[in-house]
C-alpha atoms as a PDB file:
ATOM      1  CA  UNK A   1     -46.822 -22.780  26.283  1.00  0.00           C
ATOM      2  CA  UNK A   2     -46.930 -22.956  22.487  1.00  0.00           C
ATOM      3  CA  UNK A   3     -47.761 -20.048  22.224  1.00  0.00           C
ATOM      4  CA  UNK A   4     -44.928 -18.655  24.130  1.00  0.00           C
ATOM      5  CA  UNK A   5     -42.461 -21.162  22.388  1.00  0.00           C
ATOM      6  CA  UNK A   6     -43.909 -19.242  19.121  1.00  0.00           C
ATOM      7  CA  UNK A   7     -42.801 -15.976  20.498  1.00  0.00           C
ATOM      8  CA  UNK A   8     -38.867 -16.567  21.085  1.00  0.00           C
ATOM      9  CA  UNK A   9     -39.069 -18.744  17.845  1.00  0.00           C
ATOM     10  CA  UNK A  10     -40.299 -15.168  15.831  1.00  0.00           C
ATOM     11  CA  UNK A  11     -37.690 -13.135  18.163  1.00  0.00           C
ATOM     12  CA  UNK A  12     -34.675 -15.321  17.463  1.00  0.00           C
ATOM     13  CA  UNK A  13     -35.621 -15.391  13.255  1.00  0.00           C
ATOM     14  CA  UNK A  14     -35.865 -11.400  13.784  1.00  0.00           C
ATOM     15  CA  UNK A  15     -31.951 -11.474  15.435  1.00  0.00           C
ATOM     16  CA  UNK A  16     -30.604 -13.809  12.798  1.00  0.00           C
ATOM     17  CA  UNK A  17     -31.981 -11.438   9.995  1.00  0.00           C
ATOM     18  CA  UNK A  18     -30.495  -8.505  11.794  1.00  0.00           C
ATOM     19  CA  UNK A  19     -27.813  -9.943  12.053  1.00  0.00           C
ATOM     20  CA  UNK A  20     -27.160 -10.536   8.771  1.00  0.00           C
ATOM     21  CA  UNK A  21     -28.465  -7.500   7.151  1.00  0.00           C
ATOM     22  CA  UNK A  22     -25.526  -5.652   9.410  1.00  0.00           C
ATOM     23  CA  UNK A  23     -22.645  -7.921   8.220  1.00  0.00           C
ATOM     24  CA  UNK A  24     -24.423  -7.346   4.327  1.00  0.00           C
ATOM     25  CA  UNK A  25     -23.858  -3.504   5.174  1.00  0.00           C
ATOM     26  CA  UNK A  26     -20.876  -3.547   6.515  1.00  0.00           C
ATOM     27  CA  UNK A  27     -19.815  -6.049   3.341  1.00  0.00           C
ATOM     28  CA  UNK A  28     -21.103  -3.580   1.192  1.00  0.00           C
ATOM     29  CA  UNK A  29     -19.410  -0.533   2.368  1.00  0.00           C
ATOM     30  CA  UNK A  30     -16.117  -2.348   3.228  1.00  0.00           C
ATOM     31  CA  UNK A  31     -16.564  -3.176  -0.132  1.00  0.00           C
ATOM     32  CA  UNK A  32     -17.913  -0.787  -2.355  1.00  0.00           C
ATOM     33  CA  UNK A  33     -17.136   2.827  -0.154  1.00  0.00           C
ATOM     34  CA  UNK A  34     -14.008   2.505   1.892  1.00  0.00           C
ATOM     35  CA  UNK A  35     -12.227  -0.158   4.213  1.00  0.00           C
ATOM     36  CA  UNK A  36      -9.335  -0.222   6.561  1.00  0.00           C
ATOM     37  CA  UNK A  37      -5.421  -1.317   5.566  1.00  0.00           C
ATOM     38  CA  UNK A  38      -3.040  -2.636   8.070  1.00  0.00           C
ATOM     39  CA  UNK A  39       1.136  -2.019   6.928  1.00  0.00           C
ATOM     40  CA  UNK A  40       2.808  -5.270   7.356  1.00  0.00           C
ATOM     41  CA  UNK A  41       6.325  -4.145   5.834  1.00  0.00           C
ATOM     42  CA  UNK A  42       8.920  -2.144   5.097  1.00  0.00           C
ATOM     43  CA  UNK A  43       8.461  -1.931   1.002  1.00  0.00           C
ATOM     44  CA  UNK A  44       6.846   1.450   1.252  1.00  0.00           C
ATOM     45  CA  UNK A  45       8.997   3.150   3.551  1.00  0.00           C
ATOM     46  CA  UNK A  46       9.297   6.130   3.538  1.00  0.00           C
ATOM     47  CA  UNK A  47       6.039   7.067   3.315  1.00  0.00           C
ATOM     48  CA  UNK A  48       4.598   4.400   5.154  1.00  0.00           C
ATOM     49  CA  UNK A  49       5.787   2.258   8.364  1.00  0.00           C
ATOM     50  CA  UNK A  50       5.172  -1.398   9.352  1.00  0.00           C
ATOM     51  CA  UNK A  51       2.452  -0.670  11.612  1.00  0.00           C
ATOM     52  CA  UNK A  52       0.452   2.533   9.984  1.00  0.00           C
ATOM     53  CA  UNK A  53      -3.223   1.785   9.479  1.00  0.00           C
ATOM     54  CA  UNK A  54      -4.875   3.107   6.720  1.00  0.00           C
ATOM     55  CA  UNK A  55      -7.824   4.321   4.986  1.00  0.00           C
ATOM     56  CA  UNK A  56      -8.526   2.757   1.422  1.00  0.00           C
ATOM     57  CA  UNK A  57     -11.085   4.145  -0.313  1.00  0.00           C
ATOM     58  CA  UNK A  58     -12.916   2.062  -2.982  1.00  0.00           C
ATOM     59  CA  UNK A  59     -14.171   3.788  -5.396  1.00  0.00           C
ATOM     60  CA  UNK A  60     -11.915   6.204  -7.415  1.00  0.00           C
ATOM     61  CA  UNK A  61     -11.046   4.141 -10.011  1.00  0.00           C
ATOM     62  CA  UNK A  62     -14.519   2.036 -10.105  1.00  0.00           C
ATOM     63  CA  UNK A  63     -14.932  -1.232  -9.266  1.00  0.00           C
ATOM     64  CA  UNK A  64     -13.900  -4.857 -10.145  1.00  0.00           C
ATOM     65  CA  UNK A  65     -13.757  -8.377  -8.775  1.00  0.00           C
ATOM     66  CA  UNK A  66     -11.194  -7.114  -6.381  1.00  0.00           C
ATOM     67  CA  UNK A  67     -13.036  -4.396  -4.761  1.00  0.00           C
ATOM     68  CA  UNK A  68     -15.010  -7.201  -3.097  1.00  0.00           C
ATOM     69  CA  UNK A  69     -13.282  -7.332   0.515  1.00  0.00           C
ATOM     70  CA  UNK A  70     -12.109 -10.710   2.140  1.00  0.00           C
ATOM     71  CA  UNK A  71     -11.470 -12.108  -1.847  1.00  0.00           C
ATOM     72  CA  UNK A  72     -14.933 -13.346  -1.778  1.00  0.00           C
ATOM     73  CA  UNK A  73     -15.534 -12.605  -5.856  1.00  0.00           C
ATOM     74  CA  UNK A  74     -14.586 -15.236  -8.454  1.00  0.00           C
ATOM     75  CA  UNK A  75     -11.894 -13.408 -10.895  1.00  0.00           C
ATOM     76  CA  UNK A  76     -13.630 -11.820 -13.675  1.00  0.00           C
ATOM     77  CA  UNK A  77     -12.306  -9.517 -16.592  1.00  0.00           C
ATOM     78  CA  UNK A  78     -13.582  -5.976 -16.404  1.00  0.00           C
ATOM     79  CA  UNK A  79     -14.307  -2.960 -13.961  1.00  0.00           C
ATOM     80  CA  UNK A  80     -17.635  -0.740 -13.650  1.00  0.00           C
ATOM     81  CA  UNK A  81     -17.303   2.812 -14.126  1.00  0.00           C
ATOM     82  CA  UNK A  82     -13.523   2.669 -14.612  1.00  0.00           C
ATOM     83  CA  UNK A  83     -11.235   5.446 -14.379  1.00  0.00           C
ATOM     84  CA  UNK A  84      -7.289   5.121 -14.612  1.00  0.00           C
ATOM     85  CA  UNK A  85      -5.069   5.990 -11.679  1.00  0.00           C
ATOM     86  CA  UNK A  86      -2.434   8.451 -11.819  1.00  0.00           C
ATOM     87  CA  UNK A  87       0.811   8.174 -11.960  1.00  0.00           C
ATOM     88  CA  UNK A  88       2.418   8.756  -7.696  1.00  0.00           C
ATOM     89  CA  UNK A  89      -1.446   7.285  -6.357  1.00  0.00           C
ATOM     90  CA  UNK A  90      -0.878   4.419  -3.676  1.00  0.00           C
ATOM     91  CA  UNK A  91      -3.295   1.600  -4.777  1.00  0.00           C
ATOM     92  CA  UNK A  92      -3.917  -1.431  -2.654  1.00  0.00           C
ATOM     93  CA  UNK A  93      -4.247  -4.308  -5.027  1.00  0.00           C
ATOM     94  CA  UNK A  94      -4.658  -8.200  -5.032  1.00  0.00           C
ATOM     95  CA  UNK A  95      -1.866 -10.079  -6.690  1.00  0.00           C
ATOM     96  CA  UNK A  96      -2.802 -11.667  -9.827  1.00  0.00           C
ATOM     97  CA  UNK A  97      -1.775 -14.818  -9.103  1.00  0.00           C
ATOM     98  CA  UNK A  98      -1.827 -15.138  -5.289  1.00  0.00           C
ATOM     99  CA  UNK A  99      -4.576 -12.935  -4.392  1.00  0.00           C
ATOM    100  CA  UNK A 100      -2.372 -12.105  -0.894  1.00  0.00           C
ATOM    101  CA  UNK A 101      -3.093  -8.178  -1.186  1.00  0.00           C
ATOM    102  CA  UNK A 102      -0.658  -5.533  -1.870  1.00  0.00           C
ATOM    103  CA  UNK A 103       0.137  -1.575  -1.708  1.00  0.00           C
ATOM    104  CA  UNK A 104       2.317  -0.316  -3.937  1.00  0.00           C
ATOM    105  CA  UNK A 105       2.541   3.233  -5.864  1.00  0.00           C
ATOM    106  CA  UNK A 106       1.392   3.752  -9.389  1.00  0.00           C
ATOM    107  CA  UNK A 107       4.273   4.640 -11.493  1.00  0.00           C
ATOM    108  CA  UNK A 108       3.544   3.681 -15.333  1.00  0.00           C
ATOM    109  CA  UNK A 109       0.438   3.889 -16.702  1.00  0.00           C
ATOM    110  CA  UNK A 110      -0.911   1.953 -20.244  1.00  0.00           C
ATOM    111  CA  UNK A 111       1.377   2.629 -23.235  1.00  0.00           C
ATOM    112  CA  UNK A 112       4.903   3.655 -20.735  1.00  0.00           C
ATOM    113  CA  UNK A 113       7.720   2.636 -21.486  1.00  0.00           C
ATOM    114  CA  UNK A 114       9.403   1.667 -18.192  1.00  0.00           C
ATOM    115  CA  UNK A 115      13.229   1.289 -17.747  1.00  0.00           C
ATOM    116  CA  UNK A 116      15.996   1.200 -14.823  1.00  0.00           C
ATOM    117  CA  UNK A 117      19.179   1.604 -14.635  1.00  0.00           C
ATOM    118  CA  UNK A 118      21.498   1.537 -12.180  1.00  0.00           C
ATOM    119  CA  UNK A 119      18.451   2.428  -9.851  1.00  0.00           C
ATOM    120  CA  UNK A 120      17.569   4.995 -11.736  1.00  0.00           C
ATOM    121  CA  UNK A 121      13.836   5.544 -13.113  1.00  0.00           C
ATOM    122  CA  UNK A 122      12.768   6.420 -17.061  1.00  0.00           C
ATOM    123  CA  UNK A 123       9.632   6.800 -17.931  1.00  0.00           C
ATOM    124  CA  UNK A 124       9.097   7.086 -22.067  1.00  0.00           C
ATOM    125  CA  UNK A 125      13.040   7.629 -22.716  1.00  0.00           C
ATOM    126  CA  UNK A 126      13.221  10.231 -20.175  1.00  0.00           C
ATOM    127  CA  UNK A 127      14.896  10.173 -16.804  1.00  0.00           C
ATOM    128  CA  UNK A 128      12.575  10.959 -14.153  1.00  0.00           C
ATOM    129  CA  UNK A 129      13.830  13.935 -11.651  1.00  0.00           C
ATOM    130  CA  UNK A 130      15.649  12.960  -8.914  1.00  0.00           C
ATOM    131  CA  UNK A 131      16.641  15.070  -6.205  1.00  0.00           C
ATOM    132  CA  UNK A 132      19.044  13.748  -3.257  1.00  0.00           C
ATOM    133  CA  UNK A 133      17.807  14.327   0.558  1.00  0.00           C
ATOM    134  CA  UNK A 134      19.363  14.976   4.116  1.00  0.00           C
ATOM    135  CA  UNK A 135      19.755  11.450   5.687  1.00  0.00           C
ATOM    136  CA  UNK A 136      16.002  10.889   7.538  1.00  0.00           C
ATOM    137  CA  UNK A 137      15.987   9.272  10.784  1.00  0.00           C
ATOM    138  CA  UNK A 138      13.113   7.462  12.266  1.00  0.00           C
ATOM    139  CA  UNK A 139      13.205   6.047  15.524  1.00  0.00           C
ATOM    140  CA  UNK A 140      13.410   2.310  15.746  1.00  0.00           C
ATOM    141  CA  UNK A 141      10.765   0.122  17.971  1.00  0.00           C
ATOM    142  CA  UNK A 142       9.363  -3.171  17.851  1.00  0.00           C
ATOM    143  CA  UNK A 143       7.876  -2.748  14.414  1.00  0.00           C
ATOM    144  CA  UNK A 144      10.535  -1.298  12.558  1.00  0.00           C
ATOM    145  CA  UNK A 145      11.962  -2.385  10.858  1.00  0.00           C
ATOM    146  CA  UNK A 146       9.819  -5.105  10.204  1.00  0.00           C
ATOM    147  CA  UNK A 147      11.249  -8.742  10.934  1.00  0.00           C
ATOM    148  CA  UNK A 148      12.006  -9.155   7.062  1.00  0.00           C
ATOM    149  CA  UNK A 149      13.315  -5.656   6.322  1.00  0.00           C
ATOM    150  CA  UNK A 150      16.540  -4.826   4.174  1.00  0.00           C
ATOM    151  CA  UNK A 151      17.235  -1.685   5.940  1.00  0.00           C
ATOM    152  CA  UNK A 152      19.058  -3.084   9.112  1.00  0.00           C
ATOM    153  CA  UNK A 153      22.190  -2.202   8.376  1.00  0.00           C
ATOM    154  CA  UNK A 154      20.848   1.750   8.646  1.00  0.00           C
ATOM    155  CA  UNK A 155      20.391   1.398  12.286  1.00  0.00           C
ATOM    156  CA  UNK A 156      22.724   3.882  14.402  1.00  0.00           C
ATOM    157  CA  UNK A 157      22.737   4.071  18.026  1.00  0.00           C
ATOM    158  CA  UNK A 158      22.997   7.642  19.343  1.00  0.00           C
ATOM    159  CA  UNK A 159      25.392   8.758  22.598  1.00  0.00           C
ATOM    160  CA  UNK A 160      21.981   8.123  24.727  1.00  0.00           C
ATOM    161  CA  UNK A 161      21.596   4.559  23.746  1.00  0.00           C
ATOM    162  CA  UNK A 162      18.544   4.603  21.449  1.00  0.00           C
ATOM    163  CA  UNK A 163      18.367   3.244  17.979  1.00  0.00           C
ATOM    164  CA  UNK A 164      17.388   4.886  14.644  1.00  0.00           C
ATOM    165  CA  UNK A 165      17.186   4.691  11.490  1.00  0.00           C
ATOM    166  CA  UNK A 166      19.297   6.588   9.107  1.00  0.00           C
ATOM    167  CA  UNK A 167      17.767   6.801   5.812  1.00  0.00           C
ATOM    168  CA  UNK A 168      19.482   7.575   2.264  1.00  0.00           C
ATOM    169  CA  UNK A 169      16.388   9.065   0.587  1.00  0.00           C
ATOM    170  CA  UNK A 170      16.122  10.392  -3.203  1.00  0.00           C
ATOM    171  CA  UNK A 171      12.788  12.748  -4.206  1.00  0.00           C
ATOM    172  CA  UNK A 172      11.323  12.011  -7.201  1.00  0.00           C
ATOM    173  CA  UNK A 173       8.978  13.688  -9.427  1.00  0.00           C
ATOM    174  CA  UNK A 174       7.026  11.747 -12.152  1.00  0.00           C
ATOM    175  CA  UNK A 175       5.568  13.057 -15.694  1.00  0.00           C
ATOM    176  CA  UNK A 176       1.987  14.595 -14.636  1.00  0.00           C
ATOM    177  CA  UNK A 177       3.879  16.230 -10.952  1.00  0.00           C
ATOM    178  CA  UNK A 178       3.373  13.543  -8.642  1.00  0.00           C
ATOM    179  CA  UNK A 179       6.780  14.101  -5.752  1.00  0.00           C
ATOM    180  CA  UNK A 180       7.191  11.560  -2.888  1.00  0.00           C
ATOM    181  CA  UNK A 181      10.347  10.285  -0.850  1.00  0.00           C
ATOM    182  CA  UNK A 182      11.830   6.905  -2.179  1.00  0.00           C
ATOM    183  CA  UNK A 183      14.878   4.755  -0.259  1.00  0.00           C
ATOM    184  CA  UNK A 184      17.988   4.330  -2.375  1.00  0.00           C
ATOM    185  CA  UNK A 185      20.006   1.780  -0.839  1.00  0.00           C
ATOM    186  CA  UNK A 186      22.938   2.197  -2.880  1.00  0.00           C
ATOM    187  CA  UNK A 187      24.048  -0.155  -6.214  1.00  0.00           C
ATOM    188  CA  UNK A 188      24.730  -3.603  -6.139  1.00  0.00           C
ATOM    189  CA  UNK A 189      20.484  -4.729  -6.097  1.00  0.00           C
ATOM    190  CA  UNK A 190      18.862  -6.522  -8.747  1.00  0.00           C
ATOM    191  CA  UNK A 191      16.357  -4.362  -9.244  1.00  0.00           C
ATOM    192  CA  UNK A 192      18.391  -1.502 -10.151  1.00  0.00           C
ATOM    193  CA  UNK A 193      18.633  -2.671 -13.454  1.00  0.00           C
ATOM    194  CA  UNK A 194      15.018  -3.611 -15.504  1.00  0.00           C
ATOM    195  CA  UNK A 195      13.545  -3.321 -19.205  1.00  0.00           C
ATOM    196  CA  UNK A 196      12.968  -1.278 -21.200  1.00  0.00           C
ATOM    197  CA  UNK A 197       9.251  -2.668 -21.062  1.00  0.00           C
ATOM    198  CA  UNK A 198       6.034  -1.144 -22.132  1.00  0.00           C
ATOM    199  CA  UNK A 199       2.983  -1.567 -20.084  1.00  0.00           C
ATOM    200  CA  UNK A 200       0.319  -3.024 -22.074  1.00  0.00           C
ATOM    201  CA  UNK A 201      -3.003  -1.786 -22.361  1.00  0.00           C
ATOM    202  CA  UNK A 202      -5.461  -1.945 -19.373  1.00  0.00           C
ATOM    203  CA  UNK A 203      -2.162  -3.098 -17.435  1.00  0.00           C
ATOM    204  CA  UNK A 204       0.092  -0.423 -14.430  1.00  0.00           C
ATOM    205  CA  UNK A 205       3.508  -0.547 -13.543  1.00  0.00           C
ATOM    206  CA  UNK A 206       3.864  -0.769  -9.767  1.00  0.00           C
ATOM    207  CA  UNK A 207       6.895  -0.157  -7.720  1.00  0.00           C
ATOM    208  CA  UNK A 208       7.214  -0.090  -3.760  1.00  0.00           C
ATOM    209  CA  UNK A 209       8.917   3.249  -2.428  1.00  0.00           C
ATOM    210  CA  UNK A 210      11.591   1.322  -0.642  1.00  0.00           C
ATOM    211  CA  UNK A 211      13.438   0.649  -4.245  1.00  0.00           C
ATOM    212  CA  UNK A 212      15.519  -1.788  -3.404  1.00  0.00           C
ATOM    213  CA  UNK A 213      13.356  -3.728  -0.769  1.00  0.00           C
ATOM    214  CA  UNK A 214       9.868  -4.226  -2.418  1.00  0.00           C
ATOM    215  CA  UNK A 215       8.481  -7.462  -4.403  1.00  0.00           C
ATOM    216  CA  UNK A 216       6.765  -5.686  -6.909  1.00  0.00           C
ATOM    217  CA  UNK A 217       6.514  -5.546 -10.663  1.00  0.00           C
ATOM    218  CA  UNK A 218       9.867  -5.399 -11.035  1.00  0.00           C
ATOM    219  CA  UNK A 219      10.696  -8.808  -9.374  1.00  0.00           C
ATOM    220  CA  UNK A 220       9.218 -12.475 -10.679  1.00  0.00           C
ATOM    221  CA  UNK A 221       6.267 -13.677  -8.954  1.00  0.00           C
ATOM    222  CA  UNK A 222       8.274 -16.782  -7.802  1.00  0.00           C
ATOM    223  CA  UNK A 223       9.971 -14.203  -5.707  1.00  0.00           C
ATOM    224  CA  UNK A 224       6.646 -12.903  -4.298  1.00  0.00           C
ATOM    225  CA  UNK A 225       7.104 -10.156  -6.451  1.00  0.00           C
ATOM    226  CA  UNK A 226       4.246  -8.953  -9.332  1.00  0.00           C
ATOM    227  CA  UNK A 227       5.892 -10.449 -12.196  1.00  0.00           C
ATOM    228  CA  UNK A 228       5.752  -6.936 -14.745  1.00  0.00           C
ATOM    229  CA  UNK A 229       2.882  -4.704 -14.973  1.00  0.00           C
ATOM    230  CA  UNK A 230      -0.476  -5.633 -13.630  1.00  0.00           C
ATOM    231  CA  UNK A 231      -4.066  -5.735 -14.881  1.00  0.00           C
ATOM    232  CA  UNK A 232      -5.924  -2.783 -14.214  1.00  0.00           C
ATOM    233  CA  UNK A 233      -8.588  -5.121 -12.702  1.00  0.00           C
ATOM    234  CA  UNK A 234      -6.460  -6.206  -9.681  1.00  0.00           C
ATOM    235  CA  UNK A 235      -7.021  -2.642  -8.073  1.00  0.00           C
ATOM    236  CA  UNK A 236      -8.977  -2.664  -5.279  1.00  0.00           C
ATOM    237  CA  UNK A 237      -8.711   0.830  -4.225  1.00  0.00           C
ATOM    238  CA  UNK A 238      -6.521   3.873  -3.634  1.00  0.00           C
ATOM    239  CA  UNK A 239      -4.614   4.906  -0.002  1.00  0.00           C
ATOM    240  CA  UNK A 240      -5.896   7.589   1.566  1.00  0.00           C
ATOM    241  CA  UNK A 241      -4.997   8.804   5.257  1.00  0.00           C
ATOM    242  CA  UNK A 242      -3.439   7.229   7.981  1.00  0.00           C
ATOM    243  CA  UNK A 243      -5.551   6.636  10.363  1.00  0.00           C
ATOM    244  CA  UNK A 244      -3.310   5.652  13.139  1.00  0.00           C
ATOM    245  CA  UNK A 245       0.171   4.147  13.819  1.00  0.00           C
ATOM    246  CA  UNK A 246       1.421   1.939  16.112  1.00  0.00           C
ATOM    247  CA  UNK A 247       5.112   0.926  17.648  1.00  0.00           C
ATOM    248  CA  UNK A 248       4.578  -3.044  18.058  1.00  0.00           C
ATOM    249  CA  UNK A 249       4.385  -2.365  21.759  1.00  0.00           C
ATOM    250  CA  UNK A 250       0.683  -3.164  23.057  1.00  0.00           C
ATOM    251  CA  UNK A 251      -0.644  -6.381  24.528  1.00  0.00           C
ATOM    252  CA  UNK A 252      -4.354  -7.182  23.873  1.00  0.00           C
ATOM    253  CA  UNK A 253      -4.521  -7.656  27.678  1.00  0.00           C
ATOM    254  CA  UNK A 254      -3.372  -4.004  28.687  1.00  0.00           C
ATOM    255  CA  UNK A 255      -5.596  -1.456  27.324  1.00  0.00           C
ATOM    256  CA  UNK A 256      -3.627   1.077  28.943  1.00  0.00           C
ATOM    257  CA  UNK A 257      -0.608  -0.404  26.634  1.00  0.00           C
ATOM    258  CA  UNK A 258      -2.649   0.024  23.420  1.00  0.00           C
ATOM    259  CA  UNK A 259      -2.560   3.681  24.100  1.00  0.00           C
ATOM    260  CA  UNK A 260       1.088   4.062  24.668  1.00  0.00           C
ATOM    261  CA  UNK A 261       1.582   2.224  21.680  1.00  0.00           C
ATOM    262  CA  UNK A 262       0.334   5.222  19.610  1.00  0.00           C
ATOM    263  CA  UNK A 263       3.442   6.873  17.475  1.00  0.00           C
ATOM    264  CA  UNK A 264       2.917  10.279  17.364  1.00  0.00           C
ATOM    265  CA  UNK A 265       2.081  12.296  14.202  1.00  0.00           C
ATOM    266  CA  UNK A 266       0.954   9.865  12.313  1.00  0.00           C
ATOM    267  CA  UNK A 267      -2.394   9.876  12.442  1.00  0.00           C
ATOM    268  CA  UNK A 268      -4.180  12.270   9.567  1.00  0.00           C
ATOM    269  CA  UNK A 269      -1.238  12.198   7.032  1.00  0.00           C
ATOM    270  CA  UNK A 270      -2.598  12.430   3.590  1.00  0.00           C
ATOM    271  CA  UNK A 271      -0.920  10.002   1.370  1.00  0.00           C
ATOM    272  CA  UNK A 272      -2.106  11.859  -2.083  1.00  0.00           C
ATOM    273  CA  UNK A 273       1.154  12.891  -3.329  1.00  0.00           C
ATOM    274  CA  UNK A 274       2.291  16.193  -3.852  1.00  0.00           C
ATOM    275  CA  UNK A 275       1.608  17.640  -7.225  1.00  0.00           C
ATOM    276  CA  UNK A 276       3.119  20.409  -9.061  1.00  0.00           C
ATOM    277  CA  UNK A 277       1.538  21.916 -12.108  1.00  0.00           C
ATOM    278  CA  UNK A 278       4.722  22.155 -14.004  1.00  0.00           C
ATOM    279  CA  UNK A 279       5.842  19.014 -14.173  1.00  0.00           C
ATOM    280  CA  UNK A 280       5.655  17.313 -17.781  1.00  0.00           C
END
């Protein structure tokens, strides 16, 4: 009977330690390779919809305290193997003070001088292209727009009932060629207006694509917003792909529902922006 009790005893240690060797490997790639990203908001529309789910990859621009998934690191100064963004990337960060994490897009870089006015962008003096687009509409469901969104008041209902969103959107391309879809909501925001300030060294300027509906460097952290550029060791890693989207619509309990839930073309859209060789 000892014997035997000896047996499970060694078979049980061996589980444990298997146990945790998978959650140290799935720590360590989560943390140090890639990890998923789940779209709570609006402040990136248009690119990205309350509900995408991403792929962040982690090591593009090295690796620092906030690389470590779940916040498990202390804060220290410093990244391994560093290497800057550029400027268009989508970077999922922590926030410096709250450690809540972020996505936002890379617009200034260390040394920029960033300014706004009346919503529009300057980078070093100079006005940053921006070219007007047809209205986009997006069909509205359960997860958009999200519960907190600014963009209500865009929501048309067409002669067969349904709802969508009718979106003013302005293209812009940055110095270095990066061109992605922003919301202009019009004048009248606090946000349209900001600096001149220069983003110190080691430090990025982040901005959400939905201009007038994202908390981010532009707006005080007591607002939930970044509070001015952030250190470059905040960056935990850069957006990818989608992976998948979905409408708010499933219940855990229907697996038939989680299905259904899928929005179409979403999946597999690279969110590298577009690039043009030209651009200065």
């Amino acid at each position: 009977m000892a014997k035997g009790k000896a047996k499970d005893d060694g078979s049980w240690g061996k589980l444990i330690r298997d146990i945790v060797v998978i959650l140290l490997l799935v720590l360590g790639i989560h943390s140090c390779v890639a990890k998923p990203f789940y779209i709570p908001s609006d402040s990136m529309m248009p690119v990205l919809r309350n509900g995408d789910r991403l792929i962040v990859s982690k090591f593009p621009y090295g690796w620092s305290y906030a690389s470590v998934s779940f916040h498990l690191a202390p804060k220290t100064a410093g990244r391994w193997f560093a290497k800057l963004p550029e400027r268009g990337d989508i970077v999922v960060l922590e926030h410096p003070v709250t450690r809540v994490d972020y996505i936002k897009r890379v617009i200034g870089l260390p040394g920029d001088t960033i300014q706004l006015s009346n919503g529009e962008l300057s980078i070093n003096g100079k006005p940053v292209k921006r070219e007007v687009q047809p209205l986009l509409s997006i069909p509205v469901d359960p997860n958009l727009p999200s519960g907190d969104s600014s963009l209500d008041r865009f929501i048309t209902r067409g002669a067969d009932g349904r709802e969508t969103l009718e979106l003013p959107i302005v293209r812009e391309t940055l110095p270095g060629g990066a061109t992605f879809d922003t919301i202009d909501m019009g004048p009248g925001y606090t946000t349209d207006d900001y600096g001149p300030v220069k983003v110190p060294a080691d430090h990025l300027f982040l901005m959400g694509d939905n201009r007038d509906g994202s908390a981010d460097s532009r707006v005080d952290t007591s607002q939930k917003g970044l509070g001015g550029p952030v250190p470059f060791d905040v960056i935990a890693g850069r957006a990818e792909i989608i992976s998948f989207s979905t409408d708010g619509t499933a219940v855990w309990y229907n697996p038939l529902s989680w299905f259904n839930a899928l929005r179409s073309g979403r999946a597999g859209t690279d969110l590298r922006p577009e690039r043009s060789s030209t651009a200065k």
